[in-house]
Protein backbone atom coordinates (compact mmCIF):
# COMPACT_ATOMS: atom_id res chain seq x y z
CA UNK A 1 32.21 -46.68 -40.08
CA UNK A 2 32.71 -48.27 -36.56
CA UNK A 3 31.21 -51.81 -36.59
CA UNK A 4 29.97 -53.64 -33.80
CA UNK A 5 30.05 -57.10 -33.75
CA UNK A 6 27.38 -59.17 -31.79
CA UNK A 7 27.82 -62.10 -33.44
CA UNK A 8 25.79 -64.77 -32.70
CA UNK A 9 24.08 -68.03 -34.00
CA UNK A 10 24.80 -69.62 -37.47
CA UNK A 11 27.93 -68.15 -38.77
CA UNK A 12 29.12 -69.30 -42.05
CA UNK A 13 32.71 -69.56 -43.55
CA UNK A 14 32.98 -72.06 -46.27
CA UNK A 15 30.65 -74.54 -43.78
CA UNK A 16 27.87 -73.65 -41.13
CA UNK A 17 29.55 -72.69 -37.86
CA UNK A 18 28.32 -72.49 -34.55
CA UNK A 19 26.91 -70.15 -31.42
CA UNK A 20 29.39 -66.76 -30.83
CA UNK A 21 28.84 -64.06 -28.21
CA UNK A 22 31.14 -61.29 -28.77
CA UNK A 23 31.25 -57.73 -28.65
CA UNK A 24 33.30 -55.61 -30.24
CA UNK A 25 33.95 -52.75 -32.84
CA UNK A 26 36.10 -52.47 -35.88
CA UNK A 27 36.50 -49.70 -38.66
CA UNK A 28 39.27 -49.28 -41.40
CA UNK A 29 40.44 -52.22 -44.06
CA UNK A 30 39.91 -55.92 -43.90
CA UNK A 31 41.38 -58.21 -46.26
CA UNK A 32 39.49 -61.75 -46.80
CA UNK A 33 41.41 -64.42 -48.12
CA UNK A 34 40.63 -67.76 -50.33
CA UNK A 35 36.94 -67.06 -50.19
CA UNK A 36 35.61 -70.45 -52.28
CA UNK A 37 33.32 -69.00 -54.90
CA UNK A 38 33.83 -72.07 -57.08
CA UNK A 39 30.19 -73.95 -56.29
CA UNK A 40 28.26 -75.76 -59.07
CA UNK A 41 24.00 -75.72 -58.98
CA UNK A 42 21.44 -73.66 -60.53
CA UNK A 43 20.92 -69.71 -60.36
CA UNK A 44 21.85 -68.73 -56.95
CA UNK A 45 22.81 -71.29 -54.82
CA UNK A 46 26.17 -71.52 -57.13
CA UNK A 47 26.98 -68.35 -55.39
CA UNK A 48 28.99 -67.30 -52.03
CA UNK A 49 27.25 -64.58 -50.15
CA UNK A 50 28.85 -62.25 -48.53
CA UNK A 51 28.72 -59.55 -46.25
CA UNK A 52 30.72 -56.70 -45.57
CA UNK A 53 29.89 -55.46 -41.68
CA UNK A 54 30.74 -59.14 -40.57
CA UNK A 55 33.83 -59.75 -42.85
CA UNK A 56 31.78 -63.20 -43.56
CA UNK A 57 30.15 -65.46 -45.74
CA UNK A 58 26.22 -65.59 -45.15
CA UNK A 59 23.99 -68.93 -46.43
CA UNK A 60 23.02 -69.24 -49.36
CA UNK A 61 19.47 -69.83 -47.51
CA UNK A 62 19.39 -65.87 -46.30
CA UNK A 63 19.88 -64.84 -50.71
CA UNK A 64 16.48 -63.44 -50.62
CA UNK A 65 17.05 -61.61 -47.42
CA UNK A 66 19.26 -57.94 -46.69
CA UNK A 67 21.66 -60.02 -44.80
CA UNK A 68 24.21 -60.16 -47.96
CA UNK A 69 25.69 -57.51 -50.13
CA UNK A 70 27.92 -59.13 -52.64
CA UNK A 71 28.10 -62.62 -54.44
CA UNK A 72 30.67 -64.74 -56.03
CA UNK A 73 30.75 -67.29 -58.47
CA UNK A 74 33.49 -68.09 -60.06
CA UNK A 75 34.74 -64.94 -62.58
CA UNK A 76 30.93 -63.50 -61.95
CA UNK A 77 29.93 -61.17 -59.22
CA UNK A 78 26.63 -60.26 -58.56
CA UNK A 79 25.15 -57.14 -56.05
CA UNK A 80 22.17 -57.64 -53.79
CA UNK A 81 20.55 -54.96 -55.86
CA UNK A 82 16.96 -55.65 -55.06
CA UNK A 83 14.37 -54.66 -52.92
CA UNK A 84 15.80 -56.86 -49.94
CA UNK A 85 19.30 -55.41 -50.66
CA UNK A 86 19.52 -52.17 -53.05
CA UNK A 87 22.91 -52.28 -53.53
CA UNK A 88 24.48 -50.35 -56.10
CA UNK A 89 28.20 -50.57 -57.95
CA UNK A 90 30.67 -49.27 -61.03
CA UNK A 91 34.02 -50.32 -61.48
CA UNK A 92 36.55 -47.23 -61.03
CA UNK A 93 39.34 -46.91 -63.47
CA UNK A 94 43.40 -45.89 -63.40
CA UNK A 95 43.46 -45.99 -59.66
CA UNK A 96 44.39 -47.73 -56.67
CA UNK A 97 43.15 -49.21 -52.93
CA UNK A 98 45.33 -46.15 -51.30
CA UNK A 99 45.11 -43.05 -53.54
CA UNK A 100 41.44 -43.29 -53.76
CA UNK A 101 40.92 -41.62 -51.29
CA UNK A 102 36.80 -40.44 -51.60
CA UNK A 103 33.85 -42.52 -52.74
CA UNK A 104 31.99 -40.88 -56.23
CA UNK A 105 29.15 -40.26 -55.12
CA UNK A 106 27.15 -40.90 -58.62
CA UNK A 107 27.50 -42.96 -61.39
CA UNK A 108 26.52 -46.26 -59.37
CA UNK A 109 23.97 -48.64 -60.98
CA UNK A 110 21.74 -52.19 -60.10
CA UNK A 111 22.69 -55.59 -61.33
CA UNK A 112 20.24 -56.39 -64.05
CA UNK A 113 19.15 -59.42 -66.03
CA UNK A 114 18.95 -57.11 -68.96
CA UNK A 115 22.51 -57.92 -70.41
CA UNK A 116 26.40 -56.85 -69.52
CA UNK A 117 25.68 -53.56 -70.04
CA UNK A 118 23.74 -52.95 -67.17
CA UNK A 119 25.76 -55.29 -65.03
CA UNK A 120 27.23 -52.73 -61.74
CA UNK A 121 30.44 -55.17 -61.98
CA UNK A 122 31.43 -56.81 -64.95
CA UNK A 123 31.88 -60.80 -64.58
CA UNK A 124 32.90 -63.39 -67.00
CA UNK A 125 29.38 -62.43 -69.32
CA UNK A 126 30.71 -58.75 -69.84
CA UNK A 127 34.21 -60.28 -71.66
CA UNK A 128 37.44 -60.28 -70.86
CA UNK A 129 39.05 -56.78 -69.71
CA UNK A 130 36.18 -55.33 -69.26
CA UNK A 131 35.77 -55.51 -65.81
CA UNK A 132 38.03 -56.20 -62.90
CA UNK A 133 39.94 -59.37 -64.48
CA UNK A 134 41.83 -60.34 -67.54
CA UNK A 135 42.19 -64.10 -68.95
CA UNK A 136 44.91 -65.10 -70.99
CA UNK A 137 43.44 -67.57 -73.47
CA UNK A 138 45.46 -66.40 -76.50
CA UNK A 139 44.76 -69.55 -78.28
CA UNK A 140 47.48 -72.10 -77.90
CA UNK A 141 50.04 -69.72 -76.77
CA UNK A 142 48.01 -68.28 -73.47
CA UNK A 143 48.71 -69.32 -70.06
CA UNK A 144 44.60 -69.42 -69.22
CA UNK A 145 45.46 -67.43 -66.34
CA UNK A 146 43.25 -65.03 -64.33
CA UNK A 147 44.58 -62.23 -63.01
CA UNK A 148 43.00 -58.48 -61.50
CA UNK A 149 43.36 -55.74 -63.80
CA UNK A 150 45.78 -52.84 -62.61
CA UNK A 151 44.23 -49.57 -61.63
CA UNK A 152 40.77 -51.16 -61.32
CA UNK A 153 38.63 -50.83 -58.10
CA UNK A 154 35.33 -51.67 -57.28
CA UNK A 155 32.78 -48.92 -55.42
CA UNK A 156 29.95 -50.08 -53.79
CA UNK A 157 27.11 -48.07 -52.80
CA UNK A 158 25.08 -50.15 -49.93
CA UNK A 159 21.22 -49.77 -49.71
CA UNK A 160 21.65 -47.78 -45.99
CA UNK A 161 23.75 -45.25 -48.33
CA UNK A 162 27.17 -46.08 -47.08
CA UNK A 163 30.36 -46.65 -49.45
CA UNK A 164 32.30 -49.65 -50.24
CA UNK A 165 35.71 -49.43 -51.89
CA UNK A 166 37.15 -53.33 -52.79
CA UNK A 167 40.16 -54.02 -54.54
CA UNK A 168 40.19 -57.75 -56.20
CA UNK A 169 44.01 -59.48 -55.02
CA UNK A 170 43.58 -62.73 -56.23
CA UNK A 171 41.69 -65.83 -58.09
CA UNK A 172 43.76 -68.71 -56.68
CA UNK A 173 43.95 -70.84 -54.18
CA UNK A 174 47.03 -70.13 -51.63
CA UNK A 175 47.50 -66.87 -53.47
CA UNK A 176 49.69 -67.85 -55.00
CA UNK A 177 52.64 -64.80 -56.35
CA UNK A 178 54.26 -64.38 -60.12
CA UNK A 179 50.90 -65.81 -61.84
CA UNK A 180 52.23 -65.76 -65.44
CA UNK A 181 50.54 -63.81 -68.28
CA UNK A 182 50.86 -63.29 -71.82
CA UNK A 183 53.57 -65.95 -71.83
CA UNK A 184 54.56 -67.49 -75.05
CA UNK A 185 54.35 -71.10 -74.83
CA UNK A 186 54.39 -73.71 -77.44
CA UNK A 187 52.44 -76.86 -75.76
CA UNK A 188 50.04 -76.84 -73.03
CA UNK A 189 52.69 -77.71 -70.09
CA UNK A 190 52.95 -73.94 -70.07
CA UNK A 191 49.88 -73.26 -68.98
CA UNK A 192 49.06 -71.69 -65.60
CA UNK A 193 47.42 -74.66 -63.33
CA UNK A 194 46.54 -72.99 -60.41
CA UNK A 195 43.14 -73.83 -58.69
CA UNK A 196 41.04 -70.85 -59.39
CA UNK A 197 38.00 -69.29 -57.53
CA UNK A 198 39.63 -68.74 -54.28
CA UNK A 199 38.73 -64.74 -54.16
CA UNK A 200 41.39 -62.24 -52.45
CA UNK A 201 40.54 -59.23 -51.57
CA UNK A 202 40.24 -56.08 -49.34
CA UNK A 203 37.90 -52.96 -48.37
CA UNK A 204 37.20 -50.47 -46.55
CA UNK A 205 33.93 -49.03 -45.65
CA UNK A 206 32.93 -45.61 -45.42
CA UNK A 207 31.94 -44.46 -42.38
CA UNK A 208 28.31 -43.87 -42.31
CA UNK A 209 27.26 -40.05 -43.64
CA UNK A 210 30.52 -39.41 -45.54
CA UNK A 211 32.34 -40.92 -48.62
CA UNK A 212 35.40 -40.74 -46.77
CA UNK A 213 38.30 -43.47 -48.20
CA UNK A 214 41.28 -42.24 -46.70
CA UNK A 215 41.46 -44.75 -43.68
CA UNK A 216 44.26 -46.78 -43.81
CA UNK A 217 44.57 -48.00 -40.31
CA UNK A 218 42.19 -51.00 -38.57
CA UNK A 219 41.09 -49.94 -35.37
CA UNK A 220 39.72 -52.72 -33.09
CA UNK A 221 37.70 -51.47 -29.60
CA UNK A 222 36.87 -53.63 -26.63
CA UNK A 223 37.79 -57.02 -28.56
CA UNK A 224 37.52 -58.76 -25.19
CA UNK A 225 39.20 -61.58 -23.43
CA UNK A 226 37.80 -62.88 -20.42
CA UNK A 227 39.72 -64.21 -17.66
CA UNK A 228 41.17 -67.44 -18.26
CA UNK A 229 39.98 -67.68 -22.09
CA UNK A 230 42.15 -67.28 -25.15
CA UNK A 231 40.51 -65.60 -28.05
CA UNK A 232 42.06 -66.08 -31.79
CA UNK A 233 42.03 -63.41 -33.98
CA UNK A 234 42.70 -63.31 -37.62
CA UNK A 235 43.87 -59.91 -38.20
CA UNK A 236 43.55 -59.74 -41.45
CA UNK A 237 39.57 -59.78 -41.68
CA UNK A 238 39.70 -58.50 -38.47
CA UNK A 239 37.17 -61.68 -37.29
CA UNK A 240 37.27 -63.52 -33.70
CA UNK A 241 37.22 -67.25 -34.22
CA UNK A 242 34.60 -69.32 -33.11
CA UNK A 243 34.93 -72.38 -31.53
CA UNK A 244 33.98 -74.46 -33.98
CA UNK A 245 36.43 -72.45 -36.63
CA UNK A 246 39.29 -72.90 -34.39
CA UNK A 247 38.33 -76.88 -33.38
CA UNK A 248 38.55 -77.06 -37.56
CA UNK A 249 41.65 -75.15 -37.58
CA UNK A 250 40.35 -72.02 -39.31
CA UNK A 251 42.95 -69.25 -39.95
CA UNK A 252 44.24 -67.26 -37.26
CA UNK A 253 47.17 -65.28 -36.68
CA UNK A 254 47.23 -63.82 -32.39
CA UNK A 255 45.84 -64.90 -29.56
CA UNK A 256 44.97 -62.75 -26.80
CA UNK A 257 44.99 -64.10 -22.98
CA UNK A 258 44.00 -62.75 -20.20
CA UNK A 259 45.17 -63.57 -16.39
CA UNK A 260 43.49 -66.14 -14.52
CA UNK A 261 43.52 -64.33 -11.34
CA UNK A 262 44.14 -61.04 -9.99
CA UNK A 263 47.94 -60.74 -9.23
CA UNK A 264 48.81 -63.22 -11.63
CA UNK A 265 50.01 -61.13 -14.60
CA UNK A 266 53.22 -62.07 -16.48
CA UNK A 267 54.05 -62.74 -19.90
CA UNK A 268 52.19 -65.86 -20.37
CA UNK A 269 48.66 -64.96 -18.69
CA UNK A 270 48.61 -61.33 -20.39
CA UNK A 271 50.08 -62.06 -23.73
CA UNK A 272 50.03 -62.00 -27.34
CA UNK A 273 50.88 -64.97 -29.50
CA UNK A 274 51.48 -65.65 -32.14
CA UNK A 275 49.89 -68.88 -34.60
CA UNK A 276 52.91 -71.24 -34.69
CA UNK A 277 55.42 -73.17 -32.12
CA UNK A 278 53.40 -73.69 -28.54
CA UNK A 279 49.80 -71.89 -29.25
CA UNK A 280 49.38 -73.03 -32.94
CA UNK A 281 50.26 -75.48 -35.94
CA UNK A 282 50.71 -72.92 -38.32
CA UNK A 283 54.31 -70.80 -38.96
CA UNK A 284 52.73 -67.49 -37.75
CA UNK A 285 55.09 -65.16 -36.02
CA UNK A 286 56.07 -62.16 -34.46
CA UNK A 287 58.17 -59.50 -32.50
CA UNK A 288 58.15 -56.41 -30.51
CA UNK A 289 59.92 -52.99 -31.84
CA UNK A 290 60.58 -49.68 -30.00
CA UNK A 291 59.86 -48.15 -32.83
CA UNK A 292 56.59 -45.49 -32.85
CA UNK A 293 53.48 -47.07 -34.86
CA UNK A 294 54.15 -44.61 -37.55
CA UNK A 295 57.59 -44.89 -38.54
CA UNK A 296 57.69 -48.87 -38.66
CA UNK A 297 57.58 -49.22 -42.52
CA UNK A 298 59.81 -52.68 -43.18
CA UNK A 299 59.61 -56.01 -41.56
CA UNK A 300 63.05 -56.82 -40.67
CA UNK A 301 65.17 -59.54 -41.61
CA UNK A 302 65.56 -61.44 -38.01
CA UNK A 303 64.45 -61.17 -34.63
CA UNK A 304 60.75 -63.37 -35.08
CA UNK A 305 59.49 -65.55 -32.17
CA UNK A 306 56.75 -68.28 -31.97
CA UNK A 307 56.40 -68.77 -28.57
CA UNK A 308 57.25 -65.81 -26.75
CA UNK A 309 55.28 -62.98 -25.93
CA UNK A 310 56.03 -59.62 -26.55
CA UNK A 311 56.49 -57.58 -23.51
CA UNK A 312 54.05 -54.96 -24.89
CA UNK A 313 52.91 -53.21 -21.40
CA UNK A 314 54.15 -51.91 -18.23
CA UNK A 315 52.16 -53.16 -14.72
CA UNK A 316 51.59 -50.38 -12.05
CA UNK A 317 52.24 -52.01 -8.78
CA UNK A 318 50.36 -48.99 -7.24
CA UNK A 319 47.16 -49.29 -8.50
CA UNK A 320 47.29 -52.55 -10.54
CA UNK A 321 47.15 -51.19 -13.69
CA UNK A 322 48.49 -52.57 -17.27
CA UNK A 323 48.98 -50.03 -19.73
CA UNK A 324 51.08 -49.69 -23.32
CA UNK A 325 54.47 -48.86 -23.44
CA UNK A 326 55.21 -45.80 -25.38
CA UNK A 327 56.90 -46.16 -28.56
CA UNK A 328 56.28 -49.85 -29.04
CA UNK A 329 54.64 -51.68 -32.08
CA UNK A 330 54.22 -55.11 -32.50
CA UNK A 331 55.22 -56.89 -35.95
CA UNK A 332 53.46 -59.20 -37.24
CA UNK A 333 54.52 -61.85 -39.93
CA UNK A 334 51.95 -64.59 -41.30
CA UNK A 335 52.14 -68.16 -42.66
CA UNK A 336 51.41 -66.54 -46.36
CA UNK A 337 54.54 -63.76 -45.39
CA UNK A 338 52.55 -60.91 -45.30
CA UNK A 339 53.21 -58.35 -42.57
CA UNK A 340 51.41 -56.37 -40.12
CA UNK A 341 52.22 -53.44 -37.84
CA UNK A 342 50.18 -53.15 -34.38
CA UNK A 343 49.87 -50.81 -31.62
CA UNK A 344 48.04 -52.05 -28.53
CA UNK A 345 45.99 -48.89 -27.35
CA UNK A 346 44.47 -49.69 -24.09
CA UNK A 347 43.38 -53.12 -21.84
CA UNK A 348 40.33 -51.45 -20.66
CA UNK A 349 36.85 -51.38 -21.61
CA UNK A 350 36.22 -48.05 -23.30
CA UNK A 351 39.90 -47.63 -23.64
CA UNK A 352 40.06 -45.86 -19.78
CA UNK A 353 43.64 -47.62 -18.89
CA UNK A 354 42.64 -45.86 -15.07
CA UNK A 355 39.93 -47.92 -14.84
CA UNK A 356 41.55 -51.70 -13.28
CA UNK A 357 37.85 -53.04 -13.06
CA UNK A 358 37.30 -53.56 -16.62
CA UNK A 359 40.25 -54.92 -18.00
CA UNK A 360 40.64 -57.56 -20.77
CA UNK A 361 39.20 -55.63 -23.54
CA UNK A 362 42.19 -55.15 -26.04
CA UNK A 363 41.78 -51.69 -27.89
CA UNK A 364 44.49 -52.05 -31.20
CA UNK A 365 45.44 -50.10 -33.89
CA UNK A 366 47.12 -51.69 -36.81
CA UNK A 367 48.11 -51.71 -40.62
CA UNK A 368 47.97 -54.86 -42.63
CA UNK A 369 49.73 -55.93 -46.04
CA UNK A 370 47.79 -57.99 -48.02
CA UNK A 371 50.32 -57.69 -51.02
CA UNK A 372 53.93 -60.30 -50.11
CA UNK A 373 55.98 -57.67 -49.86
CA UNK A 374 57.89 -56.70 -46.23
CA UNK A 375 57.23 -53.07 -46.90
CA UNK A 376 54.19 -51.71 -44.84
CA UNK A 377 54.01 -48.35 -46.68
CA UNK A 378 54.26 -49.42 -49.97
CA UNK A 379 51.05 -50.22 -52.81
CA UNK A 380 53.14 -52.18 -55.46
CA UNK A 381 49.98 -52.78 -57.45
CA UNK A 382 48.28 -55.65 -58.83
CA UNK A 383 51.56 -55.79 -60.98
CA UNK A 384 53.45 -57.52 -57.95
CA UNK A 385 51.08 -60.56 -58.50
CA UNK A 386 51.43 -60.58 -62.32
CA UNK A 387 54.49 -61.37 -64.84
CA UNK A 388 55.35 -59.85 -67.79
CA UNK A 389 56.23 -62.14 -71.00
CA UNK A 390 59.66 -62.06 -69.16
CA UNK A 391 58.75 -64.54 -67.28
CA UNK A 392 62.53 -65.15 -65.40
CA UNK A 393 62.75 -61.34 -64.89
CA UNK A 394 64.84 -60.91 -61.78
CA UNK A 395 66.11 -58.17 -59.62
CA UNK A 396 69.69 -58.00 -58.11
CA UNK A 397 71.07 -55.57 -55.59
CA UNK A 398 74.50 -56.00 -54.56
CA UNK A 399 77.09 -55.50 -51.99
CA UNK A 400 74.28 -55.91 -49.56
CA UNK A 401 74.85 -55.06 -46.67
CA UNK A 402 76.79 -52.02 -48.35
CA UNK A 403 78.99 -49.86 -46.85
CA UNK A 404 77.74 -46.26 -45.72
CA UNK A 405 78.68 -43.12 -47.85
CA UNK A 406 81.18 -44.16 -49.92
CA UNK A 407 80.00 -47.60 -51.03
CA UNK A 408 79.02 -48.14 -54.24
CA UNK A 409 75.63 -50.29 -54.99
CA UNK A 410 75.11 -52.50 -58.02
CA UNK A 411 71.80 -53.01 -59.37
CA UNK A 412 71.48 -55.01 -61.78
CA UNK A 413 68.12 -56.38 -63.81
CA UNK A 414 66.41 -57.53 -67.16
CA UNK A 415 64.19 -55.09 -67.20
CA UNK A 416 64.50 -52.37 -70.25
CA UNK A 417 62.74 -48.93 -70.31
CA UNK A 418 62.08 -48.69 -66.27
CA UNK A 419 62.29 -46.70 -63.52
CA UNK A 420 64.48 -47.20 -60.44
CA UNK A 421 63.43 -46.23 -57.07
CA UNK A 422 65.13 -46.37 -53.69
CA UNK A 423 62.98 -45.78 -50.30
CA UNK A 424 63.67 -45.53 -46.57
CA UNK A 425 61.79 -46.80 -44.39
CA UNK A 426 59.61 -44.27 -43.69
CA UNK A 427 58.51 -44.70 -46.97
CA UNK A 428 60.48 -41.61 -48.01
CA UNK A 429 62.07 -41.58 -51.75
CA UNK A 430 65.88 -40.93 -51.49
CA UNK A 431 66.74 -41.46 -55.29
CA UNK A 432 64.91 -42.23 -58.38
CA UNK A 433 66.32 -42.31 -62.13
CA UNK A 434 65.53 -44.23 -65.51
CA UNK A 435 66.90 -47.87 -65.65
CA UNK A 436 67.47 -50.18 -68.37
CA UNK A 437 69.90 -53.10 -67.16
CA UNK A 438 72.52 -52.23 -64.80
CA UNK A 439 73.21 -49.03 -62.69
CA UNK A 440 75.59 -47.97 -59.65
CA UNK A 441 74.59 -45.44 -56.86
CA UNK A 442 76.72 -44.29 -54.40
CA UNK A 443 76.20 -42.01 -51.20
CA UNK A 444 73.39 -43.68 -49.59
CA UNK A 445 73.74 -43.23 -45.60
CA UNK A 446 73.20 -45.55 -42.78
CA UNK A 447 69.88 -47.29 -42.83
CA UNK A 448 67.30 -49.79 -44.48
CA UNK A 449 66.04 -49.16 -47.83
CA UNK A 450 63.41 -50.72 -49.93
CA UNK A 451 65.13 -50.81 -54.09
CA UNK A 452 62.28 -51.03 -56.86
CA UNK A 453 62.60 -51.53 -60.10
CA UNK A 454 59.36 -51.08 -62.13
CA UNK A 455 58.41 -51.01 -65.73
CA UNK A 456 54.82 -51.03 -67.59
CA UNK A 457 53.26 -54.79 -65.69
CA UNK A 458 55.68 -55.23 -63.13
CA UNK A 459 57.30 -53.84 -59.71
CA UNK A 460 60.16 -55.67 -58.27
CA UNK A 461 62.10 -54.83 -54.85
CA UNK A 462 64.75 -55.95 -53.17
CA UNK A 463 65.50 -55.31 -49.40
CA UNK A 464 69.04 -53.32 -48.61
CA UNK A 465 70.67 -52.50 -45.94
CA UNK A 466 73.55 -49.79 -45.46
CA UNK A 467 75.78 -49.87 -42.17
């Protein structure tokens, strides 16, 4: 569904923000990171409210109102299921954020007080793997880590009749990659300390009238820019910072300027930066490809700039236009080291790149990541966040760079009983076979492949290049 977003007034994100006036529209996945759902108190003002048009957290003041459609609280998640909300969920079994494609269009039910067997989602009450998360207590020998269930997704039915799909990434604070499970240990300095109730996640909502999933591209319209005034983006949520969120240093990844002036456009007035050297404390960064949107499927290994903006447009000295270069997509690498592809669509209101009046307002295509892995075709799974007992498991790919046709590539690994697969970067499979250990492949042409190795609760790759 296309979104707009007059956003205005109290805003809240982990504290009360200020006054916003902006207009724009958004429709396809956002991905919300670290949301704190970790508050202490009595019934529900423990939990963090949230709501999925805005990609934000709503006060715990506004829990009796419509204005919130899913709460957290620690390993519990609650559904605005009554009158003021009439949300509806079920957790979805042996499938993933990508291949589910369609929303079920039955089988939803209401939080209830009633016990975990009405409960739409099952939280901590309902037991462990049951729901969406499993906890490794195993007496003295568990790591008393959380960690997301594979093949689990959540549907969501709203109270308007739209569909929700969300896919749980994470429980800890700075997401933190290789959370260890089912790992034998014999004293309790093996046990996972990470700080927990920092929810990860993505979704994608429906848009309105269908229970059509299949979006996989975020399509901003008319995010604008006025003259003179930089506005920060995060584009994984997709939000526009307020003031107040950027004066606090909120996360952020591009900022879009505009020119001051008519005839004063160059790289620094109509530009794209990234969060990190000049524009930003952070280690945000990013670089321009001529590659098409479509076929960029791998961040690359060099090549990334701070400070420098990416010459995405060419300026018509005839009728002072700005409009995209063909074939060019912007990369986009964060201070976490997940990737994004973008594709700037138009600089005009509407998206009319004839119209010079009404420019500043960025149309943008673009495909986020929210898994760390430099492969932007590629669903590794909840497995890429989990280890297996094999805790030191390890993946090694070698000559690399290897030589074209008749080279010979090692791979070598710990894993037993797995699968190998090799990928271009159109996310194309070139070989597959069964692995256990060590292997050699030959006759791989010129080109950048992505090397997996995966076996039952884990996935691990390994960047190659062949020249």
């Amino acid at each position: 569904m296309k979104l707009k977003l007059q956003l205005s007034g109290l805003l809240f994100i982990s504290i009360i923000f200020g006054a916003l006036a902006q207009e724009y529209t958004i429709e396809g996945p956002r991905t919300i990171f670290e949301l704190y759902a970790g508050k202490t108190g009595a019934g529900r003002s423990k939990f963090t409210f949230f709501n999925f048009d805005t990609g934000r957290e709503v006060a715990a003041t506004d829990s009796n109102t419509a204005n919130w459609h899913i709460a957290f609280n620690k390993t519990t998640i609650i559904l605005n299921g009554h009158e003021s909300g009439k949300v509806k969920g079920q957790v979805l079994n042996g499938t993933s954020f990508l291949s589910q494609t369609s929303a079920p269009e039955s089988g939803y039910i209401v939080d209830s007080a009633s016990g975990p067997s009405s409960k739409a989602i099952n939280g901590i009450n309902s037991g462990n793997n049951n729901g969406y998360w499993n906890y490794d207590g195993n007496g003295a020998n568990g790591t008393h880590s959380i960690t997301p269930l594979p093949g689990k997704l959540v549907a969501i039915q709203l109270g308007d009749g739209r569909y929700v799909k969300l896919e749980i990434l994470n429980y800890y604070k700075g997401v933190p990659q290789n959370i260890p499970v089912d790992l034998t240990v014999t004293s309790p300095s093996g046990y996972f300390t990470g700080i927990g109730s920092y929810y990860t996640f993505r979704y994608l909502v429906a848009p309105e009238g269908t229970n059509d999933w299949s979006q996989l591209v975020t399509q901003v319209t008319n995010l604008e820019a006025p003259q003179g005034v930089a506005k920060y983006f995060n584009i994984a949520s997709g939000n526009v910072l307020t003031e107040q969120e950027y004066a606090l240093n909120a996360t952020w990844n591009l900022i879009f300027k505009n020119p001051s002036g008519l005839g004063t456009y160059d790289n620094y007035n109509v530009g794209i930066y990234p969060n990190g050297g000049t524009f930003g404390s952070a280690t945000d960064s990013l670089q321009l490809l001529s590659s098409d949107f479509a076929s960029v499927a791998i961040g690359p290994f060099k090549g990334w700039q701070v400070s420098t903006a990416p010459v995405w447009y060419a300026y018509n000295m005839l009728n002072h236009t700005i409009n995209p270069k063909t074939n060019q997509t912007i990369l986009v690498k964060n201070s976490l080291g997940r990737y994004a592809k973008v594709r700037i669509d138009s600089y005009y209101k509407g998206g009319d790149n004839t119209d010079a009046n009404n420019y500043g307002f960025y149309t943008l295509s673009y495909f986020f990541q929210p898994y760390a892995t430099d492969n932007l075709n590629a669903e590794p799974g909840i497995a890429t966040s989990v280890v297996s007992s094999h805790a030191t498991e390890k993946l090694s790919v070698f000559p690399n760079p290897l030589a074209a046709n008749g080279g010979m590539l090692n791979v070598k690994s710990n894993s037993e009983n797995s699968t190998i697969k090799i990928s271009d970067i159109t996310g194309k499979l070139v070989y597959q076979d069964s692995f256990s250990s060590e292997t050699t492949i030959s006759g791989l042409s010129k080109g950048m492949y992505i090397v997996s190795v995966e076996s039952e609760g884990s996935v691990k790759q390994e960047k190659l290049i062949v020249e």
